[in-house]
C-alpha atoms as a PDB file:
ATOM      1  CA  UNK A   1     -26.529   7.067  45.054  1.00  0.00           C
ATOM      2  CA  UNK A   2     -27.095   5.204  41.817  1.00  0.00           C
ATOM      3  CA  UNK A   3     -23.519   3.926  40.653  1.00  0.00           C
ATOM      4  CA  UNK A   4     -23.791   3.694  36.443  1.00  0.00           C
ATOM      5  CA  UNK A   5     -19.739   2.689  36.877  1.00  0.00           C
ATOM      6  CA  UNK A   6     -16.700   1.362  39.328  1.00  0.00           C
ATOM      7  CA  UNK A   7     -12.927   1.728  39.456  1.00  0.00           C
ATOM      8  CA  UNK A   8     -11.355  -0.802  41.599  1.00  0.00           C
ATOM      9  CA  UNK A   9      -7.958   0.440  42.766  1.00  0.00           C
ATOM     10  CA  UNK A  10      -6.219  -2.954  42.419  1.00  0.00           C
ATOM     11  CA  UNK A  11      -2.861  -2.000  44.059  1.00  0.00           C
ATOM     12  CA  UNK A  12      -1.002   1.866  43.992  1.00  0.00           C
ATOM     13  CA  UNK A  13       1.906  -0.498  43.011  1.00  0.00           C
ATOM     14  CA  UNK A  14       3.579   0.157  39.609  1.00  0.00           C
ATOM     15  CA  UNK A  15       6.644  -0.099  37.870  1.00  0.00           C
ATOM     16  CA  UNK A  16       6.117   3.464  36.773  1.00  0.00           C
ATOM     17  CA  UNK A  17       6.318   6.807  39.031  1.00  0.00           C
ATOM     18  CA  UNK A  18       4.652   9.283  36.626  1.00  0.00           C
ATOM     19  CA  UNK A  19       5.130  12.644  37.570  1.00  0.00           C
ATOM     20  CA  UNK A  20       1.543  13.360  37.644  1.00  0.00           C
ATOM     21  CA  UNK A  21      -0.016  10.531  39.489  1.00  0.00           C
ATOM     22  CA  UNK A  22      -2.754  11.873  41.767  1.00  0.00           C
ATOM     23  CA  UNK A  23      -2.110   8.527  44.229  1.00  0.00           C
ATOM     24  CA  UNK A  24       1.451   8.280  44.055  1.00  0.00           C
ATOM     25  CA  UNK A  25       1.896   5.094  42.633  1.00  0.00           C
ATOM     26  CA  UNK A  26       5.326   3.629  41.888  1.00  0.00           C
ATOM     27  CA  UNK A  27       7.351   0.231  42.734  1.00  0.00           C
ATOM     28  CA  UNK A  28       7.438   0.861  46.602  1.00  0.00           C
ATOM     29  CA  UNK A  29       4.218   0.879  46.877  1.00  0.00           C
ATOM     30  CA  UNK A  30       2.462  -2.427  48.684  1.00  0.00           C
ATOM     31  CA  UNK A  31      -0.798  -3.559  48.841  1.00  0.00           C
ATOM     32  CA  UNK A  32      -3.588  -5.502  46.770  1.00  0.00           C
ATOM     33  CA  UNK A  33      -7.401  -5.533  47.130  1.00  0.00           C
ATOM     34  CA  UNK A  34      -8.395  -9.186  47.969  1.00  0.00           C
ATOM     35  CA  UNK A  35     -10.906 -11.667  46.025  1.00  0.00           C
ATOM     36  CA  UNK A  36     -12.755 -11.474  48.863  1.00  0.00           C
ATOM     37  CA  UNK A  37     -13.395  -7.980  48.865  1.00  0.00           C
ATOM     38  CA  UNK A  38     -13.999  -7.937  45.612  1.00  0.00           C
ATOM     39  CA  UNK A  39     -16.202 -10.382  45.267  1.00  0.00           C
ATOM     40  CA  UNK A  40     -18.387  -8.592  48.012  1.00  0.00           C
ATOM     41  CA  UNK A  41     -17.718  -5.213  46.482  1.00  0.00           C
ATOM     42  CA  UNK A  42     -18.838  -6.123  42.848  1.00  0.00           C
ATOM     43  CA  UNK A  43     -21.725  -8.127  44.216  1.00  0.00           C
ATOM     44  CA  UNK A  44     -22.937  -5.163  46.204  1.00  0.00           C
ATOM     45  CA  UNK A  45     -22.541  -2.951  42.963  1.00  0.00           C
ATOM     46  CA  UNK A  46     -24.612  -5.557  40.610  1.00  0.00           C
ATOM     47  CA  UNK A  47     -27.666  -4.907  42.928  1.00  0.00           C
ATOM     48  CA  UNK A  48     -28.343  -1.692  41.190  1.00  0.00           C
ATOM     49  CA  UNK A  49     -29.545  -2.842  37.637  1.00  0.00           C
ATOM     50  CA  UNK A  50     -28.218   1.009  36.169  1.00  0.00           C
ATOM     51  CA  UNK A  51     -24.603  -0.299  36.951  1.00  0.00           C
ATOM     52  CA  UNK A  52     -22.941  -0.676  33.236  1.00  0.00           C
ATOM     53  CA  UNK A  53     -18.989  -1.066  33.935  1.00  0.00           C
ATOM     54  CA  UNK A  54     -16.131  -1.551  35.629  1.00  0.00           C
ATOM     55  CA  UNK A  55     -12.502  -0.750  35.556  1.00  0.00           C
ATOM     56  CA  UNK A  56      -9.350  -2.623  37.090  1.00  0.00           C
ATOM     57  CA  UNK A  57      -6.747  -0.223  37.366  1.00  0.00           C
ATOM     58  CA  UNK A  58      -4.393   1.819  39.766  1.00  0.00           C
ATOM     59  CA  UNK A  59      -1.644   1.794  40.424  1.00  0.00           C
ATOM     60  CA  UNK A  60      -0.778  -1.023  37.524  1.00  0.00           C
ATOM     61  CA  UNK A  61      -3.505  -4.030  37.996  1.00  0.00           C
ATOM     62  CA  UNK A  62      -1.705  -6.461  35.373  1.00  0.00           C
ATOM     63  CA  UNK A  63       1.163  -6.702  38.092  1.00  0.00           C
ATOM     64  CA  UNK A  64      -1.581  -9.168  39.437  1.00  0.00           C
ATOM     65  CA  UNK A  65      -2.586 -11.090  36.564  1.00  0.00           C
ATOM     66  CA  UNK A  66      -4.601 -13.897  37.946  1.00  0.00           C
ATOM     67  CA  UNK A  67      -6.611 -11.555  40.660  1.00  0.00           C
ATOM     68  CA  UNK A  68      -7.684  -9.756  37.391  1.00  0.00           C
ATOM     69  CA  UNK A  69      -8.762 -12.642  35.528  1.00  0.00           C
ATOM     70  CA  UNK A  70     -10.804 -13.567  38.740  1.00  0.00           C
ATOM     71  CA  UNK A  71     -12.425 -10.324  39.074  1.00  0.00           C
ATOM     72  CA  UNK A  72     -13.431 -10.439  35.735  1.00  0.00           C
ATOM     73  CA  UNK A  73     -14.817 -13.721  35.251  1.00  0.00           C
ATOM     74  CA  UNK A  74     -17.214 -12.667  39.170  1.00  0.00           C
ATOM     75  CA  UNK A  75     -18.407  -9.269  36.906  1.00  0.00           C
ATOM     76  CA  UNK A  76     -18.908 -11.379  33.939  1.00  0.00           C
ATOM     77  CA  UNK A  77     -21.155 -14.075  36.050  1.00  0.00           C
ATOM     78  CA  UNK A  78     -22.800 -10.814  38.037  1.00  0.00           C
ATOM     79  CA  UNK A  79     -23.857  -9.299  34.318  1.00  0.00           C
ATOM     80  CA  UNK A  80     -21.760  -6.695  34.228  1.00  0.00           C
ATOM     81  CA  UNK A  81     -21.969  -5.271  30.253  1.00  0.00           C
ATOM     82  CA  UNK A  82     -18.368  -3.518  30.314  1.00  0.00           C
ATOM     83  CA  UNK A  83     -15.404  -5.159  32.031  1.00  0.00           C
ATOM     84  CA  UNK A  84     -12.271  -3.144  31.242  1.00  0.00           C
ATOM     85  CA  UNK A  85      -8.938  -2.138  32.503  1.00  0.00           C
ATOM     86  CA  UNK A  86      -6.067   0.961  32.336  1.00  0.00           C
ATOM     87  CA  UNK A  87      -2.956   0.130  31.729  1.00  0.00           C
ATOM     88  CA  UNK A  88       0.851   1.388  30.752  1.00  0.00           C
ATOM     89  CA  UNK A  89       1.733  -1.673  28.684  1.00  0.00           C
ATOM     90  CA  UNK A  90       4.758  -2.569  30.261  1.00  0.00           C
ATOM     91  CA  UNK A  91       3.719  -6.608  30.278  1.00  0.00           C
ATOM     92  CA  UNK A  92       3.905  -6.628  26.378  1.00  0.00           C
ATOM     93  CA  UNK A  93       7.131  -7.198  25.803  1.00  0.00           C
ATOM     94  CA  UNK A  94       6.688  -9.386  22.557  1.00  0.00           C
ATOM     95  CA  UNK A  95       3.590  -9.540  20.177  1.00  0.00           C
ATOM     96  CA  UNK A  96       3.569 -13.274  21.436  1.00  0.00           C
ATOM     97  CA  UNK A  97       3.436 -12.305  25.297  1.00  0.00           C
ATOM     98  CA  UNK A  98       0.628  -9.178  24.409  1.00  0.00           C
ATOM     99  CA  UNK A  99      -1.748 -11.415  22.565  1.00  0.00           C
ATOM    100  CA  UNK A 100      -1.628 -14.170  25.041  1.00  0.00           C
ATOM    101  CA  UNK A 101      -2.014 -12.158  27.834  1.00  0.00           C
ATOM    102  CA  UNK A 102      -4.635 -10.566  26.524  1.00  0.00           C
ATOM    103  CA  UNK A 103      -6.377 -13.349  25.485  1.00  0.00           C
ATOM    104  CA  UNK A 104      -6.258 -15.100  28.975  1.00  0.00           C
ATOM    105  CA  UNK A 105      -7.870 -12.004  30.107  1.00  0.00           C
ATOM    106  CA  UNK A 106     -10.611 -11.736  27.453  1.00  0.00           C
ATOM    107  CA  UNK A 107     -11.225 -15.451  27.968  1.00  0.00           C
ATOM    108  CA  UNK A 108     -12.248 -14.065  31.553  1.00  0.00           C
ATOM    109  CA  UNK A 109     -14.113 -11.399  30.749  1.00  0.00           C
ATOM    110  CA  UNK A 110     -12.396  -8.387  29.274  1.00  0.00           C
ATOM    111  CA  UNK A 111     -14.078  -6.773  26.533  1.00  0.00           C
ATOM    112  CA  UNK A 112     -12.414  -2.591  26.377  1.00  0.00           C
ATOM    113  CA  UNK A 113      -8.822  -1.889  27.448  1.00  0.00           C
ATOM    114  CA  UNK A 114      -7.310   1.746  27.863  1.00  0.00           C
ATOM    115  CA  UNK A 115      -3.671   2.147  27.223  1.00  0.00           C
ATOM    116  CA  UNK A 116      -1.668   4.967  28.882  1.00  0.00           C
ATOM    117  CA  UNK A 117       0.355   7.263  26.369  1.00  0.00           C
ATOM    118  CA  UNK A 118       2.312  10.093  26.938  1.00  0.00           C
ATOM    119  CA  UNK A 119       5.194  12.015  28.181  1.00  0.00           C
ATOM    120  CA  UNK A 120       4.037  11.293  31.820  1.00  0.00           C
ATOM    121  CA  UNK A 121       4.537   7.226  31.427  1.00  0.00           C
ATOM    122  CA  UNK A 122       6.997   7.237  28.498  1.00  0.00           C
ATOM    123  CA  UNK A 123       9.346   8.404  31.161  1.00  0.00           C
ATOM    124  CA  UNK A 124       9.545   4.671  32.134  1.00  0.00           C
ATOM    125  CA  UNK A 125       7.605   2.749  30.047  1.00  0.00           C
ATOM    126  CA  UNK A 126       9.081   1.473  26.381  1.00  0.00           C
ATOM    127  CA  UNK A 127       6.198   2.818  23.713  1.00  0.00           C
ATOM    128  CA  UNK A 128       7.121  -0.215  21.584  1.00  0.00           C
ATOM    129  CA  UNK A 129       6.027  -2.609  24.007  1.00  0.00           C
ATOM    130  CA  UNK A 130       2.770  -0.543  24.403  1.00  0.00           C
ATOM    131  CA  UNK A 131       2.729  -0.634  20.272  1.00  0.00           C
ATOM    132  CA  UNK A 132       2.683  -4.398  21.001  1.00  0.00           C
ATOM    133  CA  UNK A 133      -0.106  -4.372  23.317  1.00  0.00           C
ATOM    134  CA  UNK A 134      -2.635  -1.729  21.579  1.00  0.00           C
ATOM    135  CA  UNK A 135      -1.993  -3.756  18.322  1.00  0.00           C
ATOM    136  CA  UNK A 136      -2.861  -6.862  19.882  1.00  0.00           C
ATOM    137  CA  UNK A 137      -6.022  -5.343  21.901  1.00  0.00           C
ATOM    138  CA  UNK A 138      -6.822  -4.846  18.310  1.00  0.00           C
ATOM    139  CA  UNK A 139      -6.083  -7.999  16.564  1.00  0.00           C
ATOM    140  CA  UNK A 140      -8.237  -9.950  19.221  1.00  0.00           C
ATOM    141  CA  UNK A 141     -11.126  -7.590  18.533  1.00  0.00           C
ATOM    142  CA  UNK A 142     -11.508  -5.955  21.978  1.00  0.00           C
ATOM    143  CA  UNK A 143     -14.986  -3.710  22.028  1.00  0.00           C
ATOM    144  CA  UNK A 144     -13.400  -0.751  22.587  1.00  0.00           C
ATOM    145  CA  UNK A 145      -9.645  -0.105  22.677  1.00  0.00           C
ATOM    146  CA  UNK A 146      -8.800   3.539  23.706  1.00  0.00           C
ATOM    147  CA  UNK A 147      -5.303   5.529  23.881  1.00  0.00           C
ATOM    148  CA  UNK A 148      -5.427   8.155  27.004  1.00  0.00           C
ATOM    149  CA  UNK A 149      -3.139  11.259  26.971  1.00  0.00           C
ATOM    150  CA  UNK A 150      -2.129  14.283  29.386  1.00  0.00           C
ATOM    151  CA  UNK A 151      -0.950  17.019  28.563  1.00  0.00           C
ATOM    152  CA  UNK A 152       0.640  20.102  30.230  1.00  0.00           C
ATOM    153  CA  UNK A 153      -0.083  23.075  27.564  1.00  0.00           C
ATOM    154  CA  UNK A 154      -0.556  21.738  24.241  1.00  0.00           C
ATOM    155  CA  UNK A 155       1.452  19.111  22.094  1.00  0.00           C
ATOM    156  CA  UNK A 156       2.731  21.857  20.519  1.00  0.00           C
ATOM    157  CA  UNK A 157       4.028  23.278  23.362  1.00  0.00           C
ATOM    158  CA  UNK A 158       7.521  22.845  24.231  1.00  0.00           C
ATOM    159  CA  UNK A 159       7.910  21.281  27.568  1.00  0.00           C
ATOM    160  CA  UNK A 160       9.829  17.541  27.657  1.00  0.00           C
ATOM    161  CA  UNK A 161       6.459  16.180  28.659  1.00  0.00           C
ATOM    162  CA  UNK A 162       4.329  17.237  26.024  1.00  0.00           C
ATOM    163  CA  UNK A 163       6.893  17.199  23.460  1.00  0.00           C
ATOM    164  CA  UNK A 164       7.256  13.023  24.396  1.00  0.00           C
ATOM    165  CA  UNK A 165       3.652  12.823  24.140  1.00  0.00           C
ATOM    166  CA  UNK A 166       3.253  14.148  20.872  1.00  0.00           C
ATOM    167  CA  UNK A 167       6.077  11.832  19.883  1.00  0.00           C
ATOM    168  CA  UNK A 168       4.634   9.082  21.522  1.00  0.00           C
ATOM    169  CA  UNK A 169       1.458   9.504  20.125  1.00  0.00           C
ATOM    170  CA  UNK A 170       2.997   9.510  16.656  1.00  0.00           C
ATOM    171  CA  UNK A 171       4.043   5.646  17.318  1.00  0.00           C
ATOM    172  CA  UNK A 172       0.665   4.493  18.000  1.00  0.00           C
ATOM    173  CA  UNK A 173      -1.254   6.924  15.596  1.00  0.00           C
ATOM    174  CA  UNK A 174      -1.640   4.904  12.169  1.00  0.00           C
ATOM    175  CA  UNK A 175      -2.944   1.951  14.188  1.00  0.00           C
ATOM    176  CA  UNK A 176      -6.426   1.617  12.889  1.00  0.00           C
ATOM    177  CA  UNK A 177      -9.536   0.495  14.923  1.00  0.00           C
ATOM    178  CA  UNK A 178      -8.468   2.625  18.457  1.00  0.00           C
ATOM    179  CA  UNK A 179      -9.568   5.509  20.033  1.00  0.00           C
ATOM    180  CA  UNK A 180      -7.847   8.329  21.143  1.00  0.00           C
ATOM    181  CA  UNK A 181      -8.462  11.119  23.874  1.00  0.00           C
ATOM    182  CA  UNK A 182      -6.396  13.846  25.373  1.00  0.00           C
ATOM    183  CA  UNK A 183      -7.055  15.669  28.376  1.00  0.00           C
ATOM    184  CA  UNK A 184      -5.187  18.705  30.449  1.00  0.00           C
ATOM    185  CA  UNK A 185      -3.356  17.134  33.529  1.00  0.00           C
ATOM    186  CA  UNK A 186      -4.561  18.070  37.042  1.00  0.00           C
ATOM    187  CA  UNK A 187      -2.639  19.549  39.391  1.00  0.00           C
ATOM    188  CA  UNK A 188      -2.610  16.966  42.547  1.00  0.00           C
ATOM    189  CA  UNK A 189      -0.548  14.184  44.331  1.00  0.00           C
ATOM    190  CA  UNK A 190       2.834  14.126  42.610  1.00  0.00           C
ATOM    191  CA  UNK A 191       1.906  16.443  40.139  1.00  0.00           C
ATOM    192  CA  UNK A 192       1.310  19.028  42.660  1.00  0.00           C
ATOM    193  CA  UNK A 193       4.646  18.510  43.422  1.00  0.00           C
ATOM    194  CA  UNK A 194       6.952  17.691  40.062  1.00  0.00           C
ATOM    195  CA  UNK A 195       4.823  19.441  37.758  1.00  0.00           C
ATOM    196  CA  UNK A 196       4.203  23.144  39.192  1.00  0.00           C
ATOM    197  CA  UNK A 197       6.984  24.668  37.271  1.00  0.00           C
ATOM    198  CA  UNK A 198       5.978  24.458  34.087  1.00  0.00           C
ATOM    199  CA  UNK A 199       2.912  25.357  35.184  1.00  0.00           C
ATOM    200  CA  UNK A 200       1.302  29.053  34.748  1.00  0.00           C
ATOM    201  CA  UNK A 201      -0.218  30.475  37.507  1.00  0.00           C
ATOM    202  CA  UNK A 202      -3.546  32.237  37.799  1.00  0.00           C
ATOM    203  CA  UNK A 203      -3.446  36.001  38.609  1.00  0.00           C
ATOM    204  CA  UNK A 204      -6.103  35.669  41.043  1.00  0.00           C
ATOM    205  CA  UNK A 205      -6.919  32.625  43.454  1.00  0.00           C
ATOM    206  CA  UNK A 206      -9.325  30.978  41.650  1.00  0.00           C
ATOM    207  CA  UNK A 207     -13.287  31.266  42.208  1.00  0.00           C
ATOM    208  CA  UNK A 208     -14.753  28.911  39.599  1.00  0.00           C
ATOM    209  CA  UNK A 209     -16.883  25.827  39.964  1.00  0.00           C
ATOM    210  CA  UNK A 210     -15.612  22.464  40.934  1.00  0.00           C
ATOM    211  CA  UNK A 211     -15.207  20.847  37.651  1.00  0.00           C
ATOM    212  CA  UNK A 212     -15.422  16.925  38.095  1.00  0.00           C
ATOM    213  CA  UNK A 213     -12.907  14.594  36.570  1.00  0.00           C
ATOM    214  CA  UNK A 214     -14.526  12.977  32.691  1.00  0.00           C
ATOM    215  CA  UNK A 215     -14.859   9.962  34.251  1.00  0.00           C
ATOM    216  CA  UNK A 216     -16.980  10.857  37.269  1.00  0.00           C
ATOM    217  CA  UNK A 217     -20.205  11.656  35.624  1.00  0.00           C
ATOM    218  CA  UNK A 218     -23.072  13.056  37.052  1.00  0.00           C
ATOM    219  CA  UNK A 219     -21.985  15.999  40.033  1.00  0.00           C
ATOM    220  CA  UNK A 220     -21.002  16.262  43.697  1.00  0.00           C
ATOM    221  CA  UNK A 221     -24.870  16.044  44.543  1.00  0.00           C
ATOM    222  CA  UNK A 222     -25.817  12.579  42.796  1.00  0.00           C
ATOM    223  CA  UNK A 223     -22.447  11.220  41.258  1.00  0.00           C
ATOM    224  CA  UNK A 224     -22.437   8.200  39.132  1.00  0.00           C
ATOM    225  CA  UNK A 225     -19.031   6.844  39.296  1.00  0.00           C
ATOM    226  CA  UNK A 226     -16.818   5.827  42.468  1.00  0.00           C
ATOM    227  CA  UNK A 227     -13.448   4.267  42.698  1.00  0.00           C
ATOM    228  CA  UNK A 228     -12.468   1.572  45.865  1.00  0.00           C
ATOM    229  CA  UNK A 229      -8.801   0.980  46.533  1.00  0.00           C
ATOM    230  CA  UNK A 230      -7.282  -2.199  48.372  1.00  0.00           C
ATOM    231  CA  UNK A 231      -7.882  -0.295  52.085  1.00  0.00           C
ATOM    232  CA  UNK A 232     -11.461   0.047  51.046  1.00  0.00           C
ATOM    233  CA  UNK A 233     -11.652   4.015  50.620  1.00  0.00           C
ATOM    234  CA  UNK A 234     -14.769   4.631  48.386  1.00  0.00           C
ATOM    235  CA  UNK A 235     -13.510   7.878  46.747  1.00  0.00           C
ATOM    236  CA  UNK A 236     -14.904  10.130  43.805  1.00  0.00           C
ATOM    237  CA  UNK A 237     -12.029  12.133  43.007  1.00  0.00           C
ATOM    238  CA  UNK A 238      -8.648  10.931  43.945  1.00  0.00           C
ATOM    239  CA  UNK A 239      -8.447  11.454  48.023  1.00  0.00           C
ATOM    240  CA  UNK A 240     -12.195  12.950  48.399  1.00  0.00           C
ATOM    241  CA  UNK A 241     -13.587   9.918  50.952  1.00  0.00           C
ATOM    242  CA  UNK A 242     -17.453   8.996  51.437  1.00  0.00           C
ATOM    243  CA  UNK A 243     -16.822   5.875  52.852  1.00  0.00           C
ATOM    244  CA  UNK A 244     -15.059   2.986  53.719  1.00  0.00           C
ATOM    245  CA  UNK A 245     -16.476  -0.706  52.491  1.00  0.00           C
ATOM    246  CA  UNK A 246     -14.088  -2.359  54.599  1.00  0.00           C
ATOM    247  CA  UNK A 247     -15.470  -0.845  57.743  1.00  0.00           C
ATOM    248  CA  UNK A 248     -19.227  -0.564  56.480  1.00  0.00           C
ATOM    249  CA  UNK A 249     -20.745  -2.218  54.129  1.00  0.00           C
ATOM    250  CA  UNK A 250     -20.616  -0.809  50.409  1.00  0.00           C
ATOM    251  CA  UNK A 251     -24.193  -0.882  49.807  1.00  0.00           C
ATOM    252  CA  UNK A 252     -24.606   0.811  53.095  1.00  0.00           C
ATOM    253  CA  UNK A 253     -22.066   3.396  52.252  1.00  0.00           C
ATOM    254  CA  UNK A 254     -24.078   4.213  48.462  1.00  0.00           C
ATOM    255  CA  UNK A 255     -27.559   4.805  49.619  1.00  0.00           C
ATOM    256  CA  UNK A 256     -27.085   6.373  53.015  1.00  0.00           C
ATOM    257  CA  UNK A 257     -24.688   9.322  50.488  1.00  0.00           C
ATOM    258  CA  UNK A 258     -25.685  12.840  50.996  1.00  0.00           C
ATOM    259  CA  UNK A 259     -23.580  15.644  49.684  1.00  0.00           C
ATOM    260  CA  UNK A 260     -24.469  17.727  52.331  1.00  0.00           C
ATOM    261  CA  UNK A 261     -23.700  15.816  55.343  1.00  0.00           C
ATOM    262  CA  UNK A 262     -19.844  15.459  54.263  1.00  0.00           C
ATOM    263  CA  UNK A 263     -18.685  18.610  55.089  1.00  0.00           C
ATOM    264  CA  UNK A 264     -15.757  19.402  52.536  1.00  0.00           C
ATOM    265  CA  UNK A 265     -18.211  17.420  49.195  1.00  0.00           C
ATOM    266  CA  UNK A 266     -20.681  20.358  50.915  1.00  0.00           C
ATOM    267  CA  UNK A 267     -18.617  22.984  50.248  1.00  0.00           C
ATOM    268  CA  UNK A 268     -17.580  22.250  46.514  1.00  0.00           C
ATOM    269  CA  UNK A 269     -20.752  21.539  45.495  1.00  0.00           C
ATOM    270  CA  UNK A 270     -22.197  24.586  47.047  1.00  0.00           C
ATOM    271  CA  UNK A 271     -19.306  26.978  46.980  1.00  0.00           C
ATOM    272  CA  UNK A 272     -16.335  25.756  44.961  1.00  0.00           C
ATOM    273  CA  UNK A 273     -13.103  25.237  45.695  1.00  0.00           C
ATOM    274  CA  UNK A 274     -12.522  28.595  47.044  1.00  0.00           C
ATOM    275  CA  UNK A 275     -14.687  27.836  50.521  1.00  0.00           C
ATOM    276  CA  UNK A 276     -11.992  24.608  50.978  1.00  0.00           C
ATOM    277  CA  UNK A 277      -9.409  28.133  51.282  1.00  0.00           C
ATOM    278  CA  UNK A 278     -11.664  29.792  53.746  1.00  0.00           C
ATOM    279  CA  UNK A 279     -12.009  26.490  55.575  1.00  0.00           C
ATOM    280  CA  UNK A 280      -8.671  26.372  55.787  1.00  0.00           C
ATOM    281  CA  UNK A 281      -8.774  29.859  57.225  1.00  0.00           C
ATOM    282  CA  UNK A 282     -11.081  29.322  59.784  1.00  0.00           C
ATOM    283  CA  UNK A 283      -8.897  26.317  60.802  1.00  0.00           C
ATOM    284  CA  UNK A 284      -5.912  28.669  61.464  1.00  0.00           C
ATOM    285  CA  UNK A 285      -3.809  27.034  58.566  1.00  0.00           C
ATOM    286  CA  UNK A 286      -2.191  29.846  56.292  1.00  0.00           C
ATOM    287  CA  UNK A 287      -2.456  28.731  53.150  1.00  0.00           C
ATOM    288  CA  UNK A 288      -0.480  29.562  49.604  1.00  0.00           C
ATOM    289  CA  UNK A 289      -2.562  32.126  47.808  1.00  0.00           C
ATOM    290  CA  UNK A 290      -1.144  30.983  43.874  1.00  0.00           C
ATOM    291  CA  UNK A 291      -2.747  28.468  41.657  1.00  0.00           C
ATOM    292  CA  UNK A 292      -3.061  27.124  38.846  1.00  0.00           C
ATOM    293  CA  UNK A 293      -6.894  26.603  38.414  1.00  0.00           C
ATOM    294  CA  UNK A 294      -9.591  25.517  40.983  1.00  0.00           C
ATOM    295  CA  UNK A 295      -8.237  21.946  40.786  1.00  0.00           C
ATOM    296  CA  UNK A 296      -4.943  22.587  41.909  1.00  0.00           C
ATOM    297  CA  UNK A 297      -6.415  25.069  44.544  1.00  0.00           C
ATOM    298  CA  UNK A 298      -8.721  22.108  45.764  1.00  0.00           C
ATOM    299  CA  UNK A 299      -5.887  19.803  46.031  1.00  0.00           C
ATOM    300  CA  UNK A 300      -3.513  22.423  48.139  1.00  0.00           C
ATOM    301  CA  UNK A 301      -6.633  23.067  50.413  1.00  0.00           C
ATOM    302  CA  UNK A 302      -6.911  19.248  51.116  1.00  0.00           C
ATOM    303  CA  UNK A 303      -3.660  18.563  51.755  1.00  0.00           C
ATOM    304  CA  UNK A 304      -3.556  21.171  54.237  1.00  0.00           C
ATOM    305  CA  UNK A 305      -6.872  19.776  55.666  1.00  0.00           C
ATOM    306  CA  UNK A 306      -6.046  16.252  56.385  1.00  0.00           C
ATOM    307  CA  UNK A 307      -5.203  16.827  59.648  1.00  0.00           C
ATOM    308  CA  UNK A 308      -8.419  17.675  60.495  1.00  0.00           C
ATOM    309  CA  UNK A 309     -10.509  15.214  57.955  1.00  0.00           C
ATOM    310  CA  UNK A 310      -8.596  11.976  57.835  1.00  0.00           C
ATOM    311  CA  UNK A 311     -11.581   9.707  57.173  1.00  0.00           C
ATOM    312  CA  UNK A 312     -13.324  12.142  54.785  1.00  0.00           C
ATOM    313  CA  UNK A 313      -9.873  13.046  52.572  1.00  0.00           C
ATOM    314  CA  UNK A 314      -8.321   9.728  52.047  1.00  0.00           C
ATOM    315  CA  UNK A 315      -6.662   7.498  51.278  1.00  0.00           C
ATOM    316  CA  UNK A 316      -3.319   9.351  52.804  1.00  0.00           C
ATOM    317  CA  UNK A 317      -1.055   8.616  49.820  1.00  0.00           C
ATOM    318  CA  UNK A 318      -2.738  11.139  48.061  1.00  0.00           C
ATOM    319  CA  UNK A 319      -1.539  13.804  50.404  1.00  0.00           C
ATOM    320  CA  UNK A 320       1.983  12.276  51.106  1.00  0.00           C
END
């Protein structure tokens, strides 16, 4: 596997507990990934000269301040081009406390920052002191600065969610020198959960191809993009497992990766996510038969799987 980028999971700690997290974060969480590991992790990762970026994030990684300015300044030293993080903004509370912040970090190595905006974390999170932090991302001249969005329809759709993101976004939208994406939510973890009722169902259970989160890039066969968490799960999407870098070696895990030897990456990449449903057949589980799309169906399907594939759909949090 050639990895072009890398998410490390810094903690699934946050002071947020979005309704459509896919890992469950929130404040009970516990957990951080060590220098240690990801000093080993990044070095491992440098090896391949097509790797371009990483990402701190989780979770919320500035809850751990001075393990991100470490891990930046070790990706900076290894020649890593992008060094970014994702973030809610709770931290800047003051323009003061965002621009130093910010330029501690930078000083380490930080050169794009994503902020998280919509009716998901303005639940919890004040979108003043995320005004704060986008405006001083700006001011210090940050590469890229980008504002992320889900949505559940359409921000012209009436549900609280998208109806605070389209007034959140109308805080942040006249600052100049960002860059701003939306993107449909996904049906999985919590969202599986809080989110299904405002949620239209498909007619049918679906039979469409597995369509791989924008970040991943490549597909199932020859991905691109992996994320590690603090236990060492080296996932692609959230709770899809090919390894563990805490058990085996990360390098290890990356060039020994065939799609076809793990047996539920097999079957979306050669079937979709309606062959997880007849796995879960053959397994004697009775499964829902109403969906929302093939994401949601893929996420049901795993969660009734775990039982059966704890190594291979992990971490567990995802499920819980």
């Amino acid at each position: 596997m050639q990895v072009r980028g890398a998410s490390l999971l810094i903690t699934f700690r946050c002071p947020s507990k979005c309704d459509h997290c896919a890992y469950n974060a929130g404040p009970e969480q516990v957990g951080h990934i060590s220098l240690d590991d990801a000093e080993q992790w990044l070095s491992d990762l440098a090896e391949n000269k097509q790797f371009e970026w990483l990402t701190l994030h989780g979770g919320e990684p500035f809850l751990y301040l001075d393990d991100m300015k470490a891990m930046l300044t070790i990706a900076k030293d290894l020649g890593v081009p992008r060094r970014g993080s994702i973030t809610n903004g709770f931290w800047a509370r003051t323009s003061h406390v965002a621009r130093k912040t910010l330029k501690e970090l930078i000083d380490a190595g930080l050169n794009t920052l994503t902020f998280s905006v919509d009716g998901f974390h303005q639940q919890y999170i004040d979108i003043r002191n995320v005004k704060l932090g986008i405006e001083a991302a700006v001011f210090l001249g940050l590469e890229k600065v980008w504002v992320d969005s889900y949505y559940m329809k359409s921000l012209e759709s009436k549900n609280p969610y998208d109806q605070l993101t389209k007034a959140s976004l109308r805080e942040v939208q006249d600052i100049e020198g960002i860059e701003q994406s939306l993107y449909p939510v996904d049906f999985e973890g919590r969202g599986a959960k809080s989110l299904i009722g405002y949620a239209e169902m498909s007619p049918e259970i679906p039979h469409g191809k597995c369509i791989l989160p924008f970040w991943l890039g490549g597909d199932l066969r020859s991905p691109e993009v992996i994320e590690i968490d603090f236990e060492g799960n080296i996932t692609l999407c959230p709770g899809i497992c090919i390894g563990n870098a805490k058990r085996n070696s990360l390098s290890d895990s990356l060039n020994s990766y065939s799609y076809s030897n793990h047996p539920i990456i097999r079957i979306l990449a050669e079937t979709g996510p309606i062959g997880l449903y007849q796995l879960a057949l053959q397994h004697g589980l009775e499964p829902n038969s109403t969906f929302v799309n093939e994401c949601h169906l893929c996420f049901e399907m795993r969660r009734l799987l775990h039982y059966h594939y704890p190594k291979l759909l992990a971490p567990i949090r995802c499920y819980q």
